[in-house]
Every structure is written in structure tokens, then in C-alpha cells.
Protein backbone atom coordinates (compact mmCIF):
# COMPACT_ATOMS: atom_id res chain seq x y z
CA UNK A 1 11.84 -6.48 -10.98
CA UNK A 2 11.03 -5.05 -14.56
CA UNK A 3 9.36 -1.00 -13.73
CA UNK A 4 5.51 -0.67 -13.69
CA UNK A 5 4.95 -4.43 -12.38
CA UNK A 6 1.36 -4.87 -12.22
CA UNK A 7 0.31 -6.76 -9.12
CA UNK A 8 3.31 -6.12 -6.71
CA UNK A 9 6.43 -3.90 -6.65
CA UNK A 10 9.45 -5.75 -5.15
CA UNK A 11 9.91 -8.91 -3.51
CA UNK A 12 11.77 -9.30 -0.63
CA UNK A 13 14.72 -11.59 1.05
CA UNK A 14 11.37 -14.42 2.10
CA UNK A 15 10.23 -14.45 -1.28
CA UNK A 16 7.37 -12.46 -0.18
CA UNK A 17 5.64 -9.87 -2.89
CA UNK A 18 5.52 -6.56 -1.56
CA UNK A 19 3.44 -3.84 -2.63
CA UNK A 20 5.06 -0.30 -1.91
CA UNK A 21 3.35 2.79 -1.39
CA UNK A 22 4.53 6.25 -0.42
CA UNK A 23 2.20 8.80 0.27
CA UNK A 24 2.20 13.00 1.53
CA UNK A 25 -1.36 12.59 2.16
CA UNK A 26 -3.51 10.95 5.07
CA UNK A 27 -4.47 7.95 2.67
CA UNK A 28 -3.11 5.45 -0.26
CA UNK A 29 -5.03 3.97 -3.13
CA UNK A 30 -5.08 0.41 -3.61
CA UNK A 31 -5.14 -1.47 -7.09
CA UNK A 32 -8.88 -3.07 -6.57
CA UNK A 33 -8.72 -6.54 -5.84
CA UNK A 34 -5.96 -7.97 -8.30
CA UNK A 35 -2.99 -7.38 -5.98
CA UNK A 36 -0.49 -10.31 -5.90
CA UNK A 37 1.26 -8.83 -2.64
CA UNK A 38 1.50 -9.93 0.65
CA UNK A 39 3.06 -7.55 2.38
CA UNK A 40 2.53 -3.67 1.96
CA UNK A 41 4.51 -1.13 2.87
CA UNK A 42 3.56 2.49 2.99
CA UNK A 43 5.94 5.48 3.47
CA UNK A 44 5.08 8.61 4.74
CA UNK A 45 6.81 11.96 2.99
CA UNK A 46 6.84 14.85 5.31
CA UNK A 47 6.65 18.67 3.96
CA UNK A 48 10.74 18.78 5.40
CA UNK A 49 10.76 15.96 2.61
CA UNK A 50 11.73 13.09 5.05
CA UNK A 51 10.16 9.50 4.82
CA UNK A 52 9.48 7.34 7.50
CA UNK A 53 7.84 3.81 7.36
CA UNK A 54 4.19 3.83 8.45
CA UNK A 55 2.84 0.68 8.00
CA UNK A 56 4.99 -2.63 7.36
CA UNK A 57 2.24 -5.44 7.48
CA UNK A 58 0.12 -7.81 5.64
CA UNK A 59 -1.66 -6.86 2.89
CA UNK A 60 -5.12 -9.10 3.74
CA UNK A 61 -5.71 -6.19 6.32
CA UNK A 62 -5.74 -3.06 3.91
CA UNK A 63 -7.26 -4.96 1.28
CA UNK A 64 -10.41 -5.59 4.22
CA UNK A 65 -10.11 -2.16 5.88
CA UNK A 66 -10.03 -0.48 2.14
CA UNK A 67 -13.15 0.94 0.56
CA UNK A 68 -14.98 -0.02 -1.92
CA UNK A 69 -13.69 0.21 -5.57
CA UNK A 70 -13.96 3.43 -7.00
CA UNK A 71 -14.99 4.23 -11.24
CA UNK A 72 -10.97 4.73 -11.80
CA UNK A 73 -10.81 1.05 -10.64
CA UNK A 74 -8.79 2.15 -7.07
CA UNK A 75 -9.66 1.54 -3.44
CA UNK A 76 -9.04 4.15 -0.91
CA UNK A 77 -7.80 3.62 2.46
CA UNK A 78 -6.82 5.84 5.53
CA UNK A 79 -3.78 5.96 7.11
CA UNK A 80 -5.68 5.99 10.48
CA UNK A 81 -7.81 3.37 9.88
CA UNK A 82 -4.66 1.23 8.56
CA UNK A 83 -2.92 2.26 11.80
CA UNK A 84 -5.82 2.12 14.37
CA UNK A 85 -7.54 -1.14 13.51
């Protein structure tokens, strides 16, 4: 994959786009609407500076649990709601 893809980040050994996120905060910003992914992943940095894997899931269900689109053209979403719904 050529850096700074715009609508996904890797794809995997399916053929599936996946968008990856990694986050030291209790929520991720989505790309709007325009994502090409299908899967997200999202990766957790603790303080101790280790990562863990969050969320490995479809990315229909942040895209719907993800607010509405902010002025710098992002969507915010929760790492609880993500995790609870």
C-alpha cells in the first residue's frame, strides 16, 4: 500500500480493506463517510507504551455508532460505545 492512502490503510490476507486506528485516548476519529474499509481495527497505546487490539470488527458498526460529522470533516466515536453496543 502506497503511505497516506485515502479511504483505507492495509488490506488484508481476504482481500478485505482495513482501516487502522491507534489511539491513547478513550475515542478515534473517523474520515466522514468516504471510507472504503470494511474492517477497522483500533489499537489501544497504554501510558507503559504497550498496544493491545481493542476492536477488530466491521466497519458498518462504527460508521452507525459514530457521530455526526464535525467542521474538520471527522466523526468521533467512543471506545465504549464501540465496545458496549
Amino acid at each position: 500500500m502506497p503511505p497516506s492512502n485515502t479511504s483505507y490503510d492495509a488490506v488484508d490476507e481476504f482481500g478485505t480493506r482495513v482501516e487502522i486506528k491507534c489511539t491513547t485516548r478513550k475515542s478515534i476519529a473517523l474520515s466522514g463517510t468516504d471510507s472504503t474499509a470494511q474492517r477497522l481495527v483500533v489499537v489501544k497505546l497504554a501510558a507503559d507504551g504497550t498496544a493491545s487490539i481493542v476492536y477488530d470488527g466491521p466497519m458498518s458498526r462504527a460508521l452507525e455508532l459514530a457521530g455526526r460529522r464535525q467542521s474538520n470533516g471527522q466523526r468521533a466515536l467512543s471506545l465504549s460505545k464501540l465496545l458496549n453496543y
